[in-house]
Protein backbone atom coordinates (compact mmCIF):
# COMPACT_ATOMS: atom_id res chain seq x y z
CA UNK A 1 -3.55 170.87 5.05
CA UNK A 2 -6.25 171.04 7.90
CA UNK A 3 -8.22 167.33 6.98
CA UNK A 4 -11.77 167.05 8.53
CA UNK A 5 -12.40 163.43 9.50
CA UNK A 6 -14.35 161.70 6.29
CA UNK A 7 -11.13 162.63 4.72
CA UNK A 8 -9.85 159.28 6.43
CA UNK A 9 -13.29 157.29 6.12
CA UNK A 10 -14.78 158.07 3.19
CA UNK A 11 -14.47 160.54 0.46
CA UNK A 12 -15.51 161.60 -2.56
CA UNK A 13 -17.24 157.98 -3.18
CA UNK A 14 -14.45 155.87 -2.56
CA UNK A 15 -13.37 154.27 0.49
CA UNK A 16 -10.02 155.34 2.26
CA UNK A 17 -10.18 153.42 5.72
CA UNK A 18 -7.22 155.18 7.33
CA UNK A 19 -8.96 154.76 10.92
CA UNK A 20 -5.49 154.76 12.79
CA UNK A 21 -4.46 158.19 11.52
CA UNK A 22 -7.96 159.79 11.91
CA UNK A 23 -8.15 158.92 15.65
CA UNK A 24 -4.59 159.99 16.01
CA UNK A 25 -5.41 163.62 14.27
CA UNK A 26 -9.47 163.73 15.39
CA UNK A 27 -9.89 163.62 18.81
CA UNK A 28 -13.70 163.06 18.48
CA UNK A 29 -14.89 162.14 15.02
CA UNK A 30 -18.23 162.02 14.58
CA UNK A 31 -18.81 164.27 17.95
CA UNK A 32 -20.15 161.18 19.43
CA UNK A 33 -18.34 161.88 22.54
CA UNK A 34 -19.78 165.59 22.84
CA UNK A 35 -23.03 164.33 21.19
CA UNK A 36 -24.13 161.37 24.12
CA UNK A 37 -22.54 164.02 26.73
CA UNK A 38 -26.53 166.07 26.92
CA UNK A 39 -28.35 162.79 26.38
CA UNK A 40 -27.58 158.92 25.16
CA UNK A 41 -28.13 159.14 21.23
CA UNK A 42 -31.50 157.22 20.30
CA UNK A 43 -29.53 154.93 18.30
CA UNK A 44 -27.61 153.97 21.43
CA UNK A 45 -30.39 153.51 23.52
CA UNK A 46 -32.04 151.61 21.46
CA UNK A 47 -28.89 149.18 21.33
CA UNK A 48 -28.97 148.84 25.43
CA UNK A 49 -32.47 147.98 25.43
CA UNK A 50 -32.27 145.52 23.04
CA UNK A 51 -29.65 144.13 25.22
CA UNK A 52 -31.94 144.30 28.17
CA UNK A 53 -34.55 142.72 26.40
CA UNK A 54 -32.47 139.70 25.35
CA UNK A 55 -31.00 139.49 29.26
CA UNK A 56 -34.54 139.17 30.47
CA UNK A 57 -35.34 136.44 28.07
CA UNK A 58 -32.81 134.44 28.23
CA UNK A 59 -33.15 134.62 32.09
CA UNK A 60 -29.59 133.21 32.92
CA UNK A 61 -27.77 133.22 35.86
CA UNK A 62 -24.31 134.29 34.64
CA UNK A 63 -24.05 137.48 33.31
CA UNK A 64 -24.84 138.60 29.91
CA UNK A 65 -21.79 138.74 27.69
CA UNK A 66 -21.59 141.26 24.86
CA UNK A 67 -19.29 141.92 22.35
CA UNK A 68 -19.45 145.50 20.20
CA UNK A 69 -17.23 145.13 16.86
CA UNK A 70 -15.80 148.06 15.54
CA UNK A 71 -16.23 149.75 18.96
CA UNK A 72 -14.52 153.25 18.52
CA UNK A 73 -14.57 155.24 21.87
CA UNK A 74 -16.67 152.22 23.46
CA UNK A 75 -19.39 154.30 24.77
CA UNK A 76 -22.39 151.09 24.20
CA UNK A 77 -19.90 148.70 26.22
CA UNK A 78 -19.45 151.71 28.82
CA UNK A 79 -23.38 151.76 29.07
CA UNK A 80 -23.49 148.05 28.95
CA UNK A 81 -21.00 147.62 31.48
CA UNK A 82 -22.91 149.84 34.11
CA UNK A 83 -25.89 147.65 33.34
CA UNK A 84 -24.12 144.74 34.68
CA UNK A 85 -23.44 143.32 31.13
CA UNK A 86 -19.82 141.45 31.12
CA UNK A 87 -18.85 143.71 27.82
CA UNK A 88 -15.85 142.82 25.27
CA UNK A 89 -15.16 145.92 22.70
CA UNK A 90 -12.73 145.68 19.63
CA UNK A 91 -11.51 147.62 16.85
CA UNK A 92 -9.03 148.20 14.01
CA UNK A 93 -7.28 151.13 15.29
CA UNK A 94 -4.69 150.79 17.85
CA UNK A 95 -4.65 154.27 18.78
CA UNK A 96 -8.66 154.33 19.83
CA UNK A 97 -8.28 151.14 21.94
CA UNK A 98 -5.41 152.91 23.66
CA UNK A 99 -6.96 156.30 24.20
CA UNK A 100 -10.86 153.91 25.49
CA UNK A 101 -8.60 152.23 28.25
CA UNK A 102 -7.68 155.50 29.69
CA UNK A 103 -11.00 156.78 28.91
CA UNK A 104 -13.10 154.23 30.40
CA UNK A 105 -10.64 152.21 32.62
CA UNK A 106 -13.43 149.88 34.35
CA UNK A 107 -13.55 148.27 31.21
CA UNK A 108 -10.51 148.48 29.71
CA UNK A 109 -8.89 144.65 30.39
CA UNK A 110 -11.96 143.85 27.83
CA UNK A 111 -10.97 145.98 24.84
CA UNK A 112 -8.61 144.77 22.29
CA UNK A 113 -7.29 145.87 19.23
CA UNK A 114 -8.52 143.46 16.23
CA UNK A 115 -8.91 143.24 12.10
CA UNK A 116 -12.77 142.74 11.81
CA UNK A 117 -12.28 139.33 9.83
CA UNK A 118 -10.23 137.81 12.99
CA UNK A 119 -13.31 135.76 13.65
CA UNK A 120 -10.91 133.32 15.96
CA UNK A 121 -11.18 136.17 18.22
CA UNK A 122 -14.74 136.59 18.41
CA UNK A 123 -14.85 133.18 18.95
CA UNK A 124 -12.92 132.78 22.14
CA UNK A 125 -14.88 135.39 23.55
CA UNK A 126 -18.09 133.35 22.63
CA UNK A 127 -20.34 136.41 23.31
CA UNK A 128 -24.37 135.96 23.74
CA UNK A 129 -25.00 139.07 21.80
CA UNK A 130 -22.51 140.73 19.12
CA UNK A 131 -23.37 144.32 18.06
CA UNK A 132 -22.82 146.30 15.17
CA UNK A 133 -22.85 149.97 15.43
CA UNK A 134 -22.52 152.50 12.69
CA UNK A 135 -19.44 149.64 11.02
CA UNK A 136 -21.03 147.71 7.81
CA UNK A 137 -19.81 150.94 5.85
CA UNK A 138 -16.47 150.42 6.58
CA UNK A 139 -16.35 146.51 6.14
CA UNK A 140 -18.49 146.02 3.22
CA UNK A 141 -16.14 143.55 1.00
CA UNK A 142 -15.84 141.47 4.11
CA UNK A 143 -19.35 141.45 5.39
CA UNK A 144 -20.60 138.73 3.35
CA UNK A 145 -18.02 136.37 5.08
CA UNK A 146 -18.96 137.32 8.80
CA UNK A 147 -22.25 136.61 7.94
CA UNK A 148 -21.34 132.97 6.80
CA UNK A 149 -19.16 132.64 9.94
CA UNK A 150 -22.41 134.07 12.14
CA UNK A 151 -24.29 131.74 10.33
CA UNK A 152 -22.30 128.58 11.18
CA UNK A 153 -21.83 130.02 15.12
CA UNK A 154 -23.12 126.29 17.17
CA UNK A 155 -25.04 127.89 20.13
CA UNK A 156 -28.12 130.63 19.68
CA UNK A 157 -26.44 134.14 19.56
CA UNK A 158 -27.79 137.76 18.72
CA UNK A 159 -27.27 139.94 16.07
CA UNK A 160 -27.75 143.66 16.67
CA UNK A 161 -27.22 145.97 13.75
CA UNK A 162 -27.37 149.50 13.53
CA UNK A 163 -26.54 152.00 10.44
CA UNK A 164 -26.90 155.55 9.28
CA UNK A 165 -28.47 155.38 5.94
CA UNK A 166 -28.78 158.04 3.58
CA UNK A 167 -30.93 158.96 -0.12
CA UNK A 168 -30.55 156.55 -2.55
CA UNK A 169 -30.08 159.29 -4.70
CA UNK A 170 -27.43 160.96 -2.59
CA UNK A 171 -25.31 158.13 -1.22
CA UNK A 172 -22.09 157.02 -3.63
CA UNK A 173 -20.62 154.56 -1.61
CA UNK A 174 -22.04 151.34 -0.76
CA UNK A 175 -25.22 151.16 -2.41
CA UNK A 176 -24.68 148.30 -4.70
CA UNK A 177 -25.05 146.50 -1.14
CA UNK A 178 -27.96 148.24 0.50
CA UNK A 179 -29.22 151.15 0.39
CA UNK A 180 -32.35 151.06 3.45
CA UNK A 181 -33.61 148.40 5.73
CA UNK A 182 -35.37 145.90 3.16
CA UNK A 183 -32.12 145.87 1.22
CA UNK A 184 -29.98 145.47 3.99
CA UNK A 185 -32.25 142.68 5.44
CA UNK A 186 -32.40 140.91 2.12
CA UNK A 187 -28.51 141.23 2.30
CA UNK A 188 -28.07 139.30 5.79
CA UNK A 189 -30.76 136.98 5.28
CA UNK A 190 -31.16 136.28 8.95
CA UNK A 191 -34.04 135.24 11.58
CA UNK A 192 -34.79 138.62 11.97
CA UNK A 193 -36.98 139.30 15.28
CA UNK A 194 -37.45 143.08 14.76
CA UNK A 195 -36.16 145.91 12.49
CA UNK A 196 -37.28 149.58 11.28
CA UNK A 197 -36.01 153.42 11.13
CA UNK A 198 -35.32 155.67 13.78
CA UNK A 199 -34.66 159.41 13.05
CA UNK A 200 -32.61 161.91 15.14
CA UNK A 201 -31.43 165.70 14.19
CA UNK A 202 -30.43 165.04 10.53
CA UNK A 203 -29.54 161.52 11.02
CA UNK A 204 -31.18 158.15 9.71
CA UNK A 205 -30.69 154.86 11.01
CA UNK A 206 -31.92 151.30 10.58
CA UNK A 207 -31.84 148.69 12.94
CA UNK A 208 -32.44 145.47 13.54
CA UNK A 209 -32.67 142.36 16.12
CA UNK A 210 -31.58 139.07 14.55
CA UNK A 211 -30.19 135.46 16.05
CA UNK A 212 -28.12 132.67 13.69
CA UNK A 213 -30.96 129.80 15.05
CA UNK A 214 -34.64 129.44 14.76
């Protein structure tokens, strides 16, 4: 049986989260490897900047430190990286953290393999800005805890979120949480600096910039 990729994410409605097995069959799910090969999805870039923007006013010496959750082939942290970010990437799958450290090997010491609700981990590696990218999907029963945890974080740290969204109508999974950006705001209840849509090909997303502190 020849399995396409959602086979392994999400099918049918339901949620199968077999993440190991698709990036050991798939070798690039999503295309987002062939995809940011022409030009750096919008989504992406929009990520960096934000970065950028954060860099600039927080005006520090050191360098910026970043951590991207539910990394995938790290391509943000690669970008990051080259920006002269200090980047950290994890993810649940072994086998895509072993196939990013031979694909982007200047980075490679900083990605780890890691359950999304190890927030010890995140922790340690105390990052300035922590982004997610196209995850919330895949880690909705557990969401509502990393937002406490983000919540209770002592020093001033940055939220970036990014997600495909789809119809109301059309979308089975999920939507009980949110559904578009004023349901997904009301569901973080953050300090929210900036937010809205950005549309690509046949692609949706919402975004937004938040920190834990006023």
């Amino acid at each position: 049986m020849n399995m396409k990729y959602q086979d392994y994410v999400i099918k049918d409605g339901r949620f199968v989260g077999k993440f190991d097995s698709m990036f050991l069959k798939c070798k690039d799910p999503w295309r987002l490897l062939e995809k940011n090969k022409k030009s750096t999805m919008i989504n992406y870039r929009i990520i960096i900047e934000l970065c950028k923007h954060i860099r600039e006013k927080l005006n520090k010496k050191r360098k910026i430190k970043t951590l991207e959750i539910g990394c995938g082939f790290p391509q943000i942290s690669q970008r990051l990286f080259e920006s002269n970010f200090s980047v950290f990437g994890t993810d649940i799958s072994e086998n895509v953290i072993k196939k990013s450290k031979k694909k982007f090997p200047k980075i490679k010491k900083n990605l780890f393999v890691n359950k999304f609700s190890n927030f010890a981990f995140y922790k340690k590696i105390n990052a300035d800005i922590i982004i997610l990218s196209d995850l919330s999907w895949y880690v909705l029963p557990e969401l509502k805890t990393f937002v406490r945890w983000y919540k209770k974080i002592k020093k001033k740290t940055f939220l970036i979120h990014s997600l495909a969204v789809y119809d109301k109508n059309k979308q089975k999974y999920g939507k009980s949480y949110f559904y578009d950006l004023k349901s997904c705001k009301k569901f973080f209840k953050l300090n929210f600096l900036s937010s809205g849509y950005v549309e690509h090909a046949d692609e949706k997303h919402i975004f937004f910039l938040a920190t834990n502190k006023k």
